[in-house]
N, C-alpha and C. Protein backbone atom coordinates (compact mmCIF):
# COMPACT_ATOMS: atom_id res chain seq x y z
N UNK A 1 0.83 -1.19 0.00
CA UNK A 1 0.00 0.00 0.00
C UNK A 1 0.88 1.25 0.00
N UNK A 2 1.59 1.36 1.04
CA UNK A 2 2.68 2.35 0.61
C UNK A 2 3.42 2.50 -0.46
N UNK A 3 4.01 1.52 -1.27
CA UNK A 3 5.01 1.84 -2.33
C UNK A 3 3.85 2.23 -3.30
N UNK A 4 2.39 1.99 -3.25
CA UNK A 4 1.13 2.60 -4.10
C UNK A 4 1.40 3.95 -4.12
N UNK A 5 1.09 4.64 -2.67
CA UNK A 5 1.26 5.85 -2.24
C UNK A 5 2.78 6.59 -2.70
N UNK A 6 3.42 6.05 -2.64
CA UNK A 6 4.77 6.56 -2.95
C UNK A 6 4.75 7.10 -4.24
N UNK A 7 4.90 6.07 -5.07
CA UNK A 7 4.24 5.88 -7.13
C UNK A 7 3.81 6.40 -7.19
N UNK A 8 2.18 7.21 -6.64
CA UNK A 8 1.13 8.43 -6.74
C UNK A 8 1.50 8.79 -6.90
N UNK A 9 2.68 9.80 -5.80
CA UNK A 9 3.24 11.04 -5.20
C UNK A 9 4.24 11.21 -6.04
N UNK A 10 5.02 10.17 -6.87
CA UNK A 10 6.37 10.71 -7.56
C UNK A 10 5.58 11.32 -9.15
N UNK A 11 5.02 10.45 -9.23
CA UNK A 11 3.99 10.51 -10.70
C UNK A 11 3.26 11.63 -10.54
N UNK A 12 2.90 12.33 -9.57
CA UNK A 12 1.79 13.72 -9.59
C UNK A 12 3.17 14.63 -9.34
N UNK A 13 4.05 14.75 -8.73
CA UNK A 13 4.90 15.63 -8.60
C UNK A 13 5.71 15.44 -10.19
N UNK A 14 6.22 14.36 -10.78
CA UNK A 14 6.69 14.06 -12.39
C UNK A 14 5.36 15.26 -12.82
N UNK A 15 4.78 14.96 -12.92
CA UNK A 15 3.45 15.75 -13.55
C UNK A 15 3.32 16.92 -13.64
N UNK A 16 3.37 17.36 -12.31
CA UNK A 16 3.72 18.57 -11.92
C UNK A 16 4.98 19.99 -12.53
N UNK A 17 5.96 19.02 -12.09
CA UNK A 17 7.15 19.37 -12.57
C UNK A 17 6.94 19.50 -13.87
N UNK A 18 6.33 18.37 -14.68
CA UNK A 18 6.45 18.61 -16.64
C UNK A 18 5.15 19.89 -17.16
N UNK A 19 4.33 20.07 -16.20
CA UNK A 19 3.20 21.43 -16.46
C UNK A 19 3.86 22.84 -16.16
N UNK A 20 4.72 22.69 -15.06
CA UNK A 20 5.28 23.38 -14.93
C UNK A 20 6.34 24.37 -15.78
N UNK A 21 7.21 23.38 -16.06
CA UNK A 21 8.07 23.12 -17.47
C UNK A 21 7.88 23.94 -18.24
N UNK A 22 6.30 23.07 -18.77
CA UNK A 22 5.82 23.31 -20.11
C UNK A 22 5.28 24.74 -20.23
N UNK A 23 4.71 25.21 -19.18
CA UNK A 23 4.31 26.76 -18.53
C UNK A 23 5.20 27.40 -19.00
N UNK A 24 6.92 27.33 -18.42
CA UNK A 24 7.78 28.28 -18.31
C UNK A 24 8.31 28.34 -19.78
N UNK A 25 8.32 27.16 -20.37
CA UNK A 25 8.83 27.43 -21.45
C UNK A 25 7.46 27.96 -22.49
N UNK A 26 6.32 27.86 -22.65
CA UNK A 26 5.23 28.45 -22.89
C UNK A 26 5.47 29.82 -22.89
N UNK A 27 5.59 30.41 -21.72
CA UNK A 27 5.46 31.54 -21.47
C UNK A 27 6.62 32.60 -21.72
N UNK A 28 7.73 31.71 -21.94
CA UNK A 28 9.03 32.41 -22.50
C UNK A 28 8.88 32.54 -24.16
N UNK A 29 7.82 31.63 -24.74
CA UNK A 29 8.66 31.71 -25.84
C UNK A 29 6.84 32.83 -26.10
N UNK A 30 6.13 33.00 -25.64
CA UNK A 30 5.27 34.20 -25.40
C UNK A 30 5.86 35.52 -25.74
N UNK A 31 6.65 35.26 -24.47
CA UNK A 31 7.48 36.73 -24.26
C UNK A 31 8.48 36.96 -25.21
N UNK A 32 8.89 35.67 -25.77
CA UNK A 32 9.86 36.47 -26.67
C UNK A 32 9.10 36.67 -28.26
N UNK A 33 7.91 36.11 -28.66
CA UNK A 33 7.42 36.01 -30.08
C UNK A 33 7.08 37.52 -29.92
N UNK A 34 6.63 38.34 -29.01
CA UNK A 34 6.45 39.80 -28.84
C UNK A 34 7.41 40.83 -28.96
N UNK A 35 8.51 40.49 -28.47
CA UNK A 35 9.71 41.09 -28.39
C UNK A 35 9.98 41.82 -29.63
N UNK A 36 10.40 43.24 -30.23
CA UNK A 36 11.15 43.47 -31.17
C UNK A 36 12.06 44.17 -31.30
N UNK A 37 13.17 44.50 -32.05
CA UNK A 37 14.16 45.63 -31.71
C UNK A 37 14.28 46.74 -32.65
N UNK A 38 14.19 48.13 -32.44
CA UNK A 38 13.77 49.15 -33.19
C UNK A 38 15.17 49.42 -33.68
N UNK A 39 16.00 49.80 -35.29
CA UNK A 39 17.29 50.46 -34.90
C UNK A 39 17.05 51.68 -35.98
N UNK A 40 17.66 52.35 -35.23
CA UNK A 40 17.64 53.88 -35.85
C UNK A 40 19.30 54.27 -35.79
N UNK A 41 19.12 55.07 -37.05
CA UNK A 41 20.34 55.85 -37.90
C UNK A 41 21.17 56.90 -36.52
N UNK A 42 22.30 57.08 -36.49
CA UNK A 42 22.81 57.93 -35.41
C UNK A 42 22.64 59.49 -35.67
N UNK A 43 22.13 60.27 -34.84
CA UNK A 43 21.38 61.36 -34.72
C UNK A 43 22.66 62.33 -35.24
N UNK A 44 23.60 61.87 -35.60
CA UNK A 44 24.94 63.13 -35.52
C UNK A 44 24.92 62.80 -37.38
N UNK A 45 25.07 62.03 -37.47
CA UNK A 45 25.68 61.50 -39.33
C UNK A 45 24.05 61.77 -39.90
N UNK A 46 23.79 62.62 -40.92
CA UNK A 46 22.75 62.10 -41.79
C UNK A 46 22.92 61.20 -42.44
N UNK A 47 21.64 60.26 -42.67
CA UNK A 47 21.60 59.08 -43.23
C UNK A 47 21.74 59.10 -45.19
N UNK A 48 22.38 58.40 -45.64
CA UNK A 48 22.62 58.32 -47.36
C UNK A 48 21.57 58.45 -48.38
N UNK A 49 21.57 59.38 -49.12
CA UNK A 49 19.86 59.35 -49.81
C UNK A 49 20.00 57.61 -50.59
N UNK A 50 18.84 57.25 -50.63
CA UNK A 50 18.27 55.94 -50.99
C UNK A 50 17.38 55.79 -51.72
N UNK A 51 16.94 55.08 -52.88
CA UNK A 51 15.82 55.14 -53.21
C UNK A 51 14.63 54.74 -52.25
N UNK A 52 13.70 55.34 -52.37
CA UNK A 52 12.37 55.14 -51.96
C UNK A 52 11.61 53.78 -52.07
N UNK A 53 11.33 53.09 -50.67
CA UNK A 53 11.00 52.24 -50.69
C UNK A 53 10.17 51.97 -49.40
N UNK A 54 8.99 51.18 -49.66
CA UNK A 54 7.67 51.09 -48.88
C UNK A 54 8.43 51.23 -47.60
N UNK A 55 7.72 51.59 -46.68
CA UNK A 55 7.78 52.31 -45.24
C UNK A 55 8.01 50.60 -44.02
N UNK A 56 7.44 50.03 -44.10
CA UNK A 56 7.47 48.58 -43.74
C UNK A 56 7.68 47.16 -44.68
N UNK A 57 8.61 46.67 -44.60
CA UNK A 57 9.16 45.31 -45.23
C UNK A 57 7.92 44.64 -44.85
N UNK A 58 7.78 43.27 -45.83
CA UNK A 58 6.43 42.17 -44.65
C UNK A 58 7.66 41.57 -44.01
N UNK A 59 7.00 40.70 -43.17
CA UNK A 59 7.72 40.16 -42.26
C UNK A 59 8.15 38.82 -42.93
N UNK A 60 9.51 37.72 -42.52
CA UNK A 60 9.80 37.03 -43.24
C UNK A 60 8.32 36.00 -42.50
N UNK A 61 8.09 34.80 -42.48
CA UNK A 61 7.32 33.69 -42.01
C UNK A 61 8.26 33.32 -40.96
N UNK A 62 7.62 32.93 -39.74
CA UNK A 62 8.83 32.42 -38.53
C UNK A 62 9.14 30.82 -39.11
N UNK A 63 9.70 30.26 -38.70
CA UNK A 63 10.01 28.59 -38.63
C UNK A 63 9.28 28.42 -37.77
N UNK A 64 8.71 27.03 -37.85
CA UNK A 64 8.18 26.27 -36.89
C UNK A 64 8.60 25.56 -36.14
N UNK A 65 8.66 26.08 -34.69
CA UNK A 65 9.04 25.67 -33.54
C UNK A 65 8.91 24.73 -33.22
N UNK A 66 10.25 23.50 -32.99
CA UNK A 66 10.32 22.49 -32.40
C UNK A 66 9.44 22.17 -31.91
N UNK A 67 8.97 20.94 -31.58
CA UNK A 67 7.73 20.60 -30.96
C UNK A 67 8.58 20.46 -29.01
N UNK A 68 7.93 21.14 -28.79
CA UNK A 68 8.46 20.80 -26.83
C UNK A 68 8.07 19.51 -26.29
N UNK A 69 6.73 19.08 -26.63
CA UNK A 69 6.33 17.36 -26.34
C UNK A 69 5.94 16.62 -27.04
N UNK A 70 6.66 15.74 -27.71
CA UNK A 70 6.22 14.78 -28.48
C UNK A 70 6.43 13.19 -27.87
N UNK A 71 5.71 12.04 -28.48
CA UNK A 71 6.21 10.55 -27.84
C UNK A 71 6.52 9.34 -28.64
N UNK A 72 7.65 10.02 -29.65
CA UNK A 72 8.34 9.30 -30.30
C UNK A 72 8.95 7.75 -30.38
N UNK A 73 8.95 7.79 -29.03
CA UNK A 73 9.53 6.22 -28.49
C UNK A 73 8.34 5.17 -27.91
N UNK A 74 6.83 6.04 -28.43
CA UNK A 74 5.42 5.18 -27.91
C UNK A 74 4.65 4.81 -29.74
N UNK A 75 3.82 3.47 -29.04
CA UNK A 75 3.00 3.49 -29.86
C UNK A 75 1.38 3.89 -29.80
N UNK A 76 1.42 4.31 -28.19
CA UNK A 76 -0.35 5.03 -28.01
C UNK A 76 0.42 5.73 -26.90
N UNK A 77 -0.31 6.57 -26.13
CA UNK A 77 -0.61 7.62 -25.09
C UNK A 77 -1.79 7.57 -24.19
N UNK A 78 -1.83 7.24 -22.58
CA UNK A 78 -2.93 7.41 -21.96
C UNK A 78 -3.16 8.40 -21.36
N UNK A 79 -3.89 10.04 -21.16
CA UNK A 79 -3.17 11.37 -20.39
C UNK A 79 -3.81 11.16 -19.92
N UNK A 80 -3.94 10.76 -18.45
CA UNK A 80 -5.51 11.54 -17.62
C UNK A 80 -5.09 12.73 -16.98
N UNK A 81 -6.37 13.04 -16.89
CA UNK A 81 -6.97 14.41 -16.10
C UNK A 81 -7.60 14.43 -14.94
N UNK A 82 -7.01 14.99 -13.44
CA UNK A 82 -8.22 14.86 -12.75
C UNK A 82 -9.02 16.25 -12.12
N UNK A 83 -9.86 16.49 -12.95
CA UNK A 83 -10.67 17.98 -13.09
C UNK A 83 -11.78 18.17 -12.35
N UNK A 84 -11.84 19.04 -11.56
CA UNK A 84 -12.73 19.54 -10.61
C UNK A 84 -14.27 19.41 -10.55
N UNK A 85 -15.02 19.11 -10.28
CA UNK A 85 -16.36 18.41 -10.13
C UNK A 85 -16.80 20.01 -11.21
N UNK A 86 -17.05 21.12 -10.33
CA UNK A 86 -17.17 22.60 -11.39
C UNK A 86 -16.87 22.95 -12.55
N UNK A 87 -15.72 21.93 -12.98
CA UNK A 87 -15.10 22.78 -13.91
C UNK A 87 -14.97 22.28 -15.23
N UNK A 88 -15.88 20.65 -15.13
CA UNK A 88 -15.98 19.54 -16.47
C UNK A 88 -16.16 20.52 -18.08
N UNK A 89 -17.23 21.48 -17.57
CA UNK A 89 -17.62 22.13 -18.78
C UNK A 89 -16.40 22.95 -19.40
N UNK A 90 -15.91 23.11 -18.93
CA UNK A 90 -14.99 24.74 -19.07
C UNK A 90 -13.64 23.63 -19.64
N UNK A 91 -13.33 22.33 -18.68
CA UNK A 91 -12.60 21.71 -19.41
C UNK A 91 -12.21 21.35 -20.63
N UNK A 92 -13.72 20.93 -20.95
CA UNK A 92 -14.17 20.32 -22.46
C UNK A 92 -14.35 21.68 -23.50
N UNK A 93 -14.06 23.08 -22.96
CA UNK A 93 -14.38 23.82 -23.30
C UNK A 93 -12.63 24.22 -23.89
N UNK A 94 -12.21 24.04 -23.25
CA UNK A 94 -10.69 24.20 -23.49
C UNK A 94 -9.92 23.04 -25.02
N UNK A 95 -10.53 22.02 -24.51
CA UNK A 95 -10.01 20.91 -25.50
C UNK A 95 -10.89 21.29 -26.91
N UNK A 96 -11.92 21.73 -26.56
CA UNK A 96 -12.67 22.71 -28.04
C UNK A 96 -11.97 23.34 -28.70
N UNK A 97 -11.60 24.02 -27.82
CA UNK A 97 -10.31 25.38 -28.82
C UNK A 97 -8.81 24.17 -29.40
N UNK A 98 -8.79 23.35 -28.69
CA UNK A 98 -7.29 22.57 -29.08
C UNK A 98 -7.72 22.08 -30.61
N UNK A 99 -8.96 21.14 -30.77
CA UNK A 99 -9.57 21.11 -31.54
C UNK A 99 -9.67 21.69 -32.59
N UNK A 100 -10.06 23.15 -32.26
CA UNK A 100 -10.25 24.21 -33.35
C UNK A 100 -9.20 24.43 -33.79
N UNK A 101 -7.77 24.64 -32.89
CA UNK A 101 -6.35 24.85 -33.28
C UNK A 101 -5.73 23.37 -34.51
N UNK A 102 -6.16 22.74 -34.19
CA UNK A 102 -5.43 21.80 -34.70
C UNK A 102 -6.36 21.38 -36.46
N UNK A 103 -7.52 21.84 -36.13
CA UNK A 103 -8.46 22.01 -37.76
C UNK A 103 -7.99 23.02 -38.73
N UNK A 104 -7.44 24.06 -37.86
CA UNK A 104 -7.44 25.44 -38.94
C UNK A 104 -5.79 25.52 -38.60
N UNK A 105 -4.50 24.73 -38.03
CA UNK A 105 -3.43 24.67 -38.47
C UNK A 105 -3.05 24.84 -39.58
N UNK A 106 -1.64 25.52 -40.29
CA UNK A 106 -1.10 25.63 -41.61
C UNK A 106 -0.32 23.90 -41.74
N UNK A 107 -0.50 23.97 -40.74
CA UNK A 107 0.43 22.48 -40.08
C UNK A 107 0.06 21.11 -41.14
N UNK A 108 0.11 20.59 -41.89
CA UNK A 108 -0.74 19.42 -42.59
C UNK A 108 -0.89 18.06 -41.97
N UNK A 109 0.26 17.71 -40.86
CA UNK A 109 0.04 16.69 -40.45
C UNK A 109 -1.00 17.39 -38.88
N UNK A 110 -1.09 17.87 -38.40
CA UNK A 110 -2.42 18.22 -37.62
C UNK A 110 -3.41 17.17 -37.68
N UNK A 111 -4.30 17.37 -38.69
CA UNK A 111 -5.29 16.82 -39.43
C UNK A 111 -5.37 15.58 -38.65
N UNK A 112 -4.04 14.70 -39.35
CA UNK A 112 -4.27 13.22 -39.14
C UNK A 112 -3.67 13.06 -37.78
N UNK A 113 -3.22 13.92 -36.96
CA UNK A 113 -2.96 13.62 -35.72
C UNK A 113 -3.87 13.84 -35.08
N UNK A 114 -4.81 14.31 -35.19
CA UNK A 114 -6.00 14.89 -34.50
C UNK A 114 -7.13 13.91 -34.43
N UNK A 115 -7.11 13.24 -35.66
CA UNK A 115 -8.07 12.09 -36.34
C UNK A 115 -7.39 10.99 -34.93
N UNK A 116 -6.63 10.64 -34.62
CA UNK A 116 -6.10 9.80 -33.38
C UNK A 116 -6.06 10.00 -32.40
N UNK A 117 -6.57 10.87 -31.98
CA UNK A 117 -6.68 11.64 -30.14
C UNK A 117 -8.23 11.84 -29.90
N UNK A 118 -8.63 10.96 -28.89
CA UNK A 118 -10.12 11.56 -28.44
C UNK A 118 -10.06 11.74 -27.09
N UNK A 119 -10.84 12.27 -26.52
CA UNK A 119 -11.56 13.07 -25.11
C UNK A 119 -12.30 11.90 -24.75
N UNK A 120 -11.89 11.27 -23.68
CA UNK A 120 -13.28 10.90 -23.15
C UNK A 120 -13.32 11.34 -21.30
N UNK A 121 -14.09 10.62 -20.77
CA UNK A 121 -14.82 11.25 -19.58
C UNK A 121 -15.42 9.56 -18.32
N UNK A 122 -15.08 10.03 -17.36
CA UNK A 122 -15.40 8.83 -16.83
C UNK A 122 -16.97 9.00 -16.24
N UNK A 123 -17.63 8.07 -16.34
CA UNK A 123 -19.51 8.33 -16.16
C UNK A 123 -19.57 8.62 -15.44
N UNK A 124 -18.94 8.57 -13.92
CA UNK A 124 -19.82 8.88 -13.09
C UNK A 124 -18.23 10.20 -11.98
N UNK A 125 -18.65 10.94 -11.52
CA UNK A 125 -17.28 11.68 -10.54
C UNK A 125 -16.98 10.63 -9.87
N UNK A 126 -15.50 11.53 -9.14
CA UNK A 126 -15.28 10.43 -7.94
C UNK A 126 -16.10 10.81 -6.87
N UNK A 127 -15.50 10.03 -5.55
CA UNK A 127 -16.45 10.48 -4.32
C UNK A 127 -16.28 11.61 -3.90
N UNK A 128 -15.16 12.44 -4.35
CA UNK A 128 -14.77 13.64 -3.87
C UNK A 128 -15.12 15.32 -4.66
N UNK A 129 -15.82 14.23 -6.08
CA UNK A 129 -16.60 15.34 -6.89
C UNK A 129 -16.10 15.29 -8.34
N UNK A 130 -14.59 14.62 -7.99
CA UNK A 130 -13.23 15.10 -9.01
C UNK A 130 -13.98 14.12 -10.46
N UNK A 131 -13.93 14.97 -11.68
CA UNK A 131 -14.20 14.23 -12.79
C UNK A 131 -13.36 13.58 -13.46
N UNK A 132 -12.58 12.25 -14.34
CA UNK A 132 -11.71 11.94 -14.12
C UNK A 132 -11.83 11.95 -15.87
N UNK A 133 -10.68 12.70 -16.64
CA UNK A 133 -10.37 12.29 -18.29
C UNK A 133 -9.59 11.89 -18.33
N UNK A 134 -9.61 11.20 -19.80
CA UNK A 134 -8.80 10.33 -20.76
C UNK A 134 -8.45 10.92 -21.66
N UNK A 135 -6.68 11.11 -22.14
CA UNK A 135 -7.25 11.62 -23.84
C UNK A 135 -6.36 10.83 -24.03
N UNK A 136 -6.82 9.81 -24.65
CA UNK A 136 -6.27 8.63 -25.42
C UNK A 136 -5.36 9.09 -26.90
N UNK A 137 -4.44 8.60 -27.26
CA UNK A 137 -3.89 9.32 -28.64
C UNK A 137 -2.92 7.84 -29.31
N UNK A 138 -3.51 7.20 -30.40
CA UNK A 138 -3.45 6.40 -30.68
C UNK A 138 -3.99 6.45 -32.86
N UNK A 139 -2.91 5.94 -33.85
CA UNK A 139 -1.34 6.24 -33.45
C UNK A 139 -1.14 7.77 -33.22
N UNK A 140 0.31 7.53 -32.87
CA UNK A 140 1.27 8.63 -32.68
C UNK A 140 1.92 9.14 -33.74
N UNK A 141 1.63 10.21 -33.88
CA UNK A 141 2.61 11.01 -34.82
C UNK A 141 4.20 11.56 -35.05
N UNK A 142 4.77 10.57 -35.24
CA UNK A 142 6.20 10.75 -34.56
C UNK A 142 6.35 12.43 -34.79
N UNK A 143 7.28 12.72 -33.75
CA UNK A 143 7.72 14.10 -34.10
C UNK A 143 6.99 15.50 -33.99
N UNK A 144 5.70 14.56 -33.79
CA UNK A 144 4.35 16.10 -33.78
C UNK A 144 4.33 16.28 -32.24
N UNK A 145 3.94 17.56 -32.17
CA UNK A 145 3.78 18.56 -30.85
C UNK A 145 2.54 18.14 -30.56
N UNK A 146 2.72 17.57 -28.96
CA UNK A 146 1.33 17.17 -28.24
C UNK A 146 0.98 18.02 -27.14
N UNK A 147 1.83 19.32 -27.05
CA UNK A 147 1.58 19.55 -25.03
C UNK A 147 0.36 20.87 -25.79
N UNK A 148 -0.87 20.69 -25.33
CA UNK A 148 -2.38 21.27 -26.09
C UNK A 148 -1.46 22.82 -26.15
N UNK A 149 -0.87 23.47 -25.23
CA UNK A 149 -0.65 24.79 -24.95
C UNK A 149 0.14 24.86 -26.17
N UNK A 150 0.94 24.61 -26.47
CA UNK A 150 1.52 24.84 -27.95
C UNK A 150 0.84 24.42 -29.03
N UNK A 151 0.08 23.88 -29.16
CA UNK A 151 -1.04 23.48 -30.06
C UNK A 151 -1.70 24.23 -30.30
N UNK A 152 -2.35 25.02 -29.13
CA UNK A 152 -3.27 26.32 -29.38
C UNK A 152 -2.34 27.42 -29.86
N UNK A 153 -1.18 27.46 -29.06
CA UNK A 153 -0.07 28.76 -29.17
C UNK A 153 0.21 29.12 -31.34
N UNK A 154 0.38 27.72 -31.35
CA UNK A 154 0.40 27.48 -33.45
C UNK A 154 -0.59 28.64 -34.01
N UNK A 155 -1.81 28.45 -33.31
CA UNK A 155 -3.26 28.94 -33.63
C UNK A 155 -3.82 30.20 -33.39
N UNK A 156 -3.68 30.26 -31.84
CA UNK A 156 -4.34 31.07 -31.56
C UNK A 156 -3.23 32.10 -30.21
N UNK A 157 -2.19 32.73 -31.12
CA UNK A 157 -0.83 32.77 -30.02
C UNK A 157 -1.30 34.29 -28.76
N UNK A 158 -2.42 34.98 -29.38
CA UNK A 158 -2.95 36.17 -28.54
C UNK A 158 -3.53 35.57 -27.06
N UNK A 159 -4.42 34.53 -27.01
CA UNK A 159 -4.93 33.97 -26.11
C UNK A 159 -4.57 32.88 -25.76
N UNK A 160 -3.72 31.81 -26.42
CA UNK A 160 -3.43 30.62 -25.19
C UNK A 160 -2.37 30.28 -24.90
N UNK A 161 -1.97 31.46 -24.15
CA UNK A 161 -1.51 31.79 -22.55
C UNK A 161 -2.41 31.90 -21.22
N UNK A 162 -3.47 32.60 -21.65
CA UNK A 162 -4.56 32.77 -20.91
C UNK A 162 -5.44 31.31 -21.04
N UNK A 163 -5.59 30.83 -22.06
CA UNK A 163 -6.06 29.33 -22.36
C UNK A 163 -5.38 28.33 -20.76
N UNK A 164 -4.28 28.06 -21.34
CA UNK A 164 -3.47 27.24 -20.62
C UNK A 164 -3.36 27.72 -18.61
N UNK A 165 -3.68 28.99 -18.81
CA UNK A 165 -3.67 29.44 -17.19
C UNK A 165 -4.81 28.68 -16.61
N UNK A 166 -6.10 29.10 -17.81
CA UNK A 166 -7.10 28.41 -17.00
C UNK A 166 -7.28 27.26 -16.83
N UNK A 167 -6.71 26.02 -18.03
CA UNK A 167 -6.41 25.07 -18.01
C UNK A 167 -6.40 24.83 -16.29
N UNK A 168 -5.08 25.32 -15.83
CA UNK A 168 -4.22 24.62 -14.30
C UNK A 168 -5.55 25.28 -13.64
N UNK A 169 -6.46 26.23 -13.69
CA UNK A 169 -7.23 26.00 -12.42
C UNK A 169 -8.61 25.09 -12.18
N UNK A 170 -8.24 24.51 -13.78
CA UNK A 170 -9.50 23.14 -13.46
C UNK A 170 -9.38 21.95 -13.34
N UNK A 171 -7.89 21.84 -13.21
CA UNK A 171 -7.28 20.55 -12.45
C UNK A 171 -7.49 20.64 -10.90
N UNK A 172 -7.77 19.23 -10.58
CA UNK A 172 -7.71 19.14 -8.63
C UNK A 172 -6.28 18.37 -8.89
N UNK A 173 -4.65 18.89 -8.45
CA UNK A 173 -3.92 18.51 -8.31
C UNK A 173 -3.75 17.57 -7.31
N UNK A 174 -4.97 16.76 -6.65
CA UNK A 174 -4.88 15.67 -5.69
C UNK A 174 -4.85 14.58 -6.86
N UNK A 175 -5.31 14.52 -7.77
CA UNK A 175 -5.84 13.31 -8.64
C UNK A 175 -4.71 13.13 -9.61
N UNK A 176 -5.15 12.28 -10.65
CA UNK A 176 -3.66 11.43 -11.34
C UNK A 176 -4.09 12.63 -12.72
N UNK A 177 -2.77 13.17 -13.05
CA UNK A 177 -2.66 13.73 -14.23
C UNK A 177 -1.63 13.89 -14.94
N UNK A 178 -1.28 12.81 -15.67
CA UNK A 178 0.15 12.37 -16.09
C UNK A 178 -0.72 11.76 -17.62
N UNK A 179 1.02 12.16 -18.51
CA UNK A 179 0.68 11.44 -19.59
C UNK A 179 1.99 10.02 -19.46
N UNK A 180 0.73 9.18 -19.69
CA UNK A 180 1.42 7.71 -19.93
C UNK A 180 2.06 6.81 -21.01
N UNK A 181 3.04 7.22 -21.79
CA UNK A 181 3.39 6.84 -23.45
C UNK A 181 3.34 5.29 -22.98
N UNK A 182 2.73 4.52 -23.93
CA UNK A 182 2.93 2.88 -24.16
C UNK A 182 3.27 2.29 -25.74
N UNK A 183 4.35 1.20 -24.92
CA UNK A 183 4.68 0.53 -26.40
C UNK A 183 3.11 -0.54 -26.85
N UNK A 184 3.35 -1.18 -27.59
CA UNK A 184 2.75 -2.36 -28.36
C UNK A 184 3.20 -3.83 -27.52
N UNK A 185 2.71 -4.24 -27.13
CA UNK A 185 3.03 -5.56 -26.36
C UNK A 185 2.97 -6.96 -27.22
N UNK A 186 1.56 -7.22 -27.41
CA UNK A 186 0.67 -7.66 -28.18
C UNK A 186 -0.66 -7.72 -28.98
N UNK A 187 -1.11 -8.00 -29.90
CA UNK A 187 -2.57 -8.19 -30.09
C UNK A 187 -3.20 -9.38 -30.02
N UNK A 188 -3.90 -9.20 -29.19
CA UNK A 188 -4.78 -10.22 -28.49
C UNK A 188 -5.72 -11.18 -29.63
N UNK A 189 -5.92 -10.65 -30.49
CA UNK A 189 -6.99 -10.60 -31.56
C UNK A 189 -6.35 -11.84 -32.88
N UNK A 190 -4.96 -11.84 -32.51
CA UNK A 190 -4.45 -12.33 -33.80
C UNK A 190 -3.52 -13.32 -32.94
């Protein structure tokens, strides 16, 4: 029973630690997609006449950012969630927008990674209220970005920061919320 308890506690703090993570580096690369640097001509030298040319360059297209979580070395994914008796709606409300992010991606493999990940929900709460999800993701897309906050960030980079904040306040951090990569063992079937 204890080494149960133990396993919980390393696995919700693992958990912890990787939301965490994923936050800071979230939120850095926030702060820096905003960032720009102005440079101007030195106020003593006039600048060289030039031909005339539009007032603003477009901008080049950024590269697409490494994926921060992917599970390359799995052949499915089990994530649960354990989300606050209040807050089921707002949850499912969140994985909506991931959804939406991952439909209207420039991204092409999106699509079919998306086609392999579902939401589900356990029927009934626990005794403590806590609602318990699944998001199953089966296959895996080698190489594709799974942590939702960068998923939305692809999409929708004005708001999910604020997405992902609210995310953490509809978790009950008592409950199991870890993602679980699994190999292929066998098929039972054959």
């Amino acid at each position: 029973m204890r080494s149960m308890m133990e396993a919980r506690a390393v696995r919700r703090a693992g958990a912890q630690a990787a939301v965490a993570a994923a936050v800071m580096v979230f939120s850095s690369l926030v702060g820096s997609a905003s960032a720009h640097t102005v440079l101007q001509a030195p106020a003593t030298q006039p600048a060289p006449a030039q031909p005339a040319q539009p007032a603003e360059q477009p901008a080049a297209p950024a590269a697409p950012a490494k994926p921060q979580l992917t599970f390359d070395n799995a052949d499915a994914v089990v994530w649960f969630y354990a989300v606050k008796g209040d807050s089921g709606a707002k949850f499912e409300e969140f994985f909506g927008r991931v959804k939406e992010a991952m439909s209207k991606s420039t991204n092409p493999e999106r699509k079919a990674q998306a086609a392999g990940m579902r939401l589900m929900k356990s029927t009934s709460p626990a005794a403590d209220g806590t609602i318990n999800y699944v998001l199953l993701v089966s296959p895996i897309a080698k190489g594709q970005e799974y942590s939702p906050g960068m998923l939305l960030f692809e999409v929708f980079p004005t708001e999910a920061k604020t997405l992902v904040d609210q995310l953490q306040s509809y978790i009950n951090d008592k409950g199991l919320n870890a993602a679980v990569p699994l190999a292929n063992v066998m098929t039972l079937g054959q």
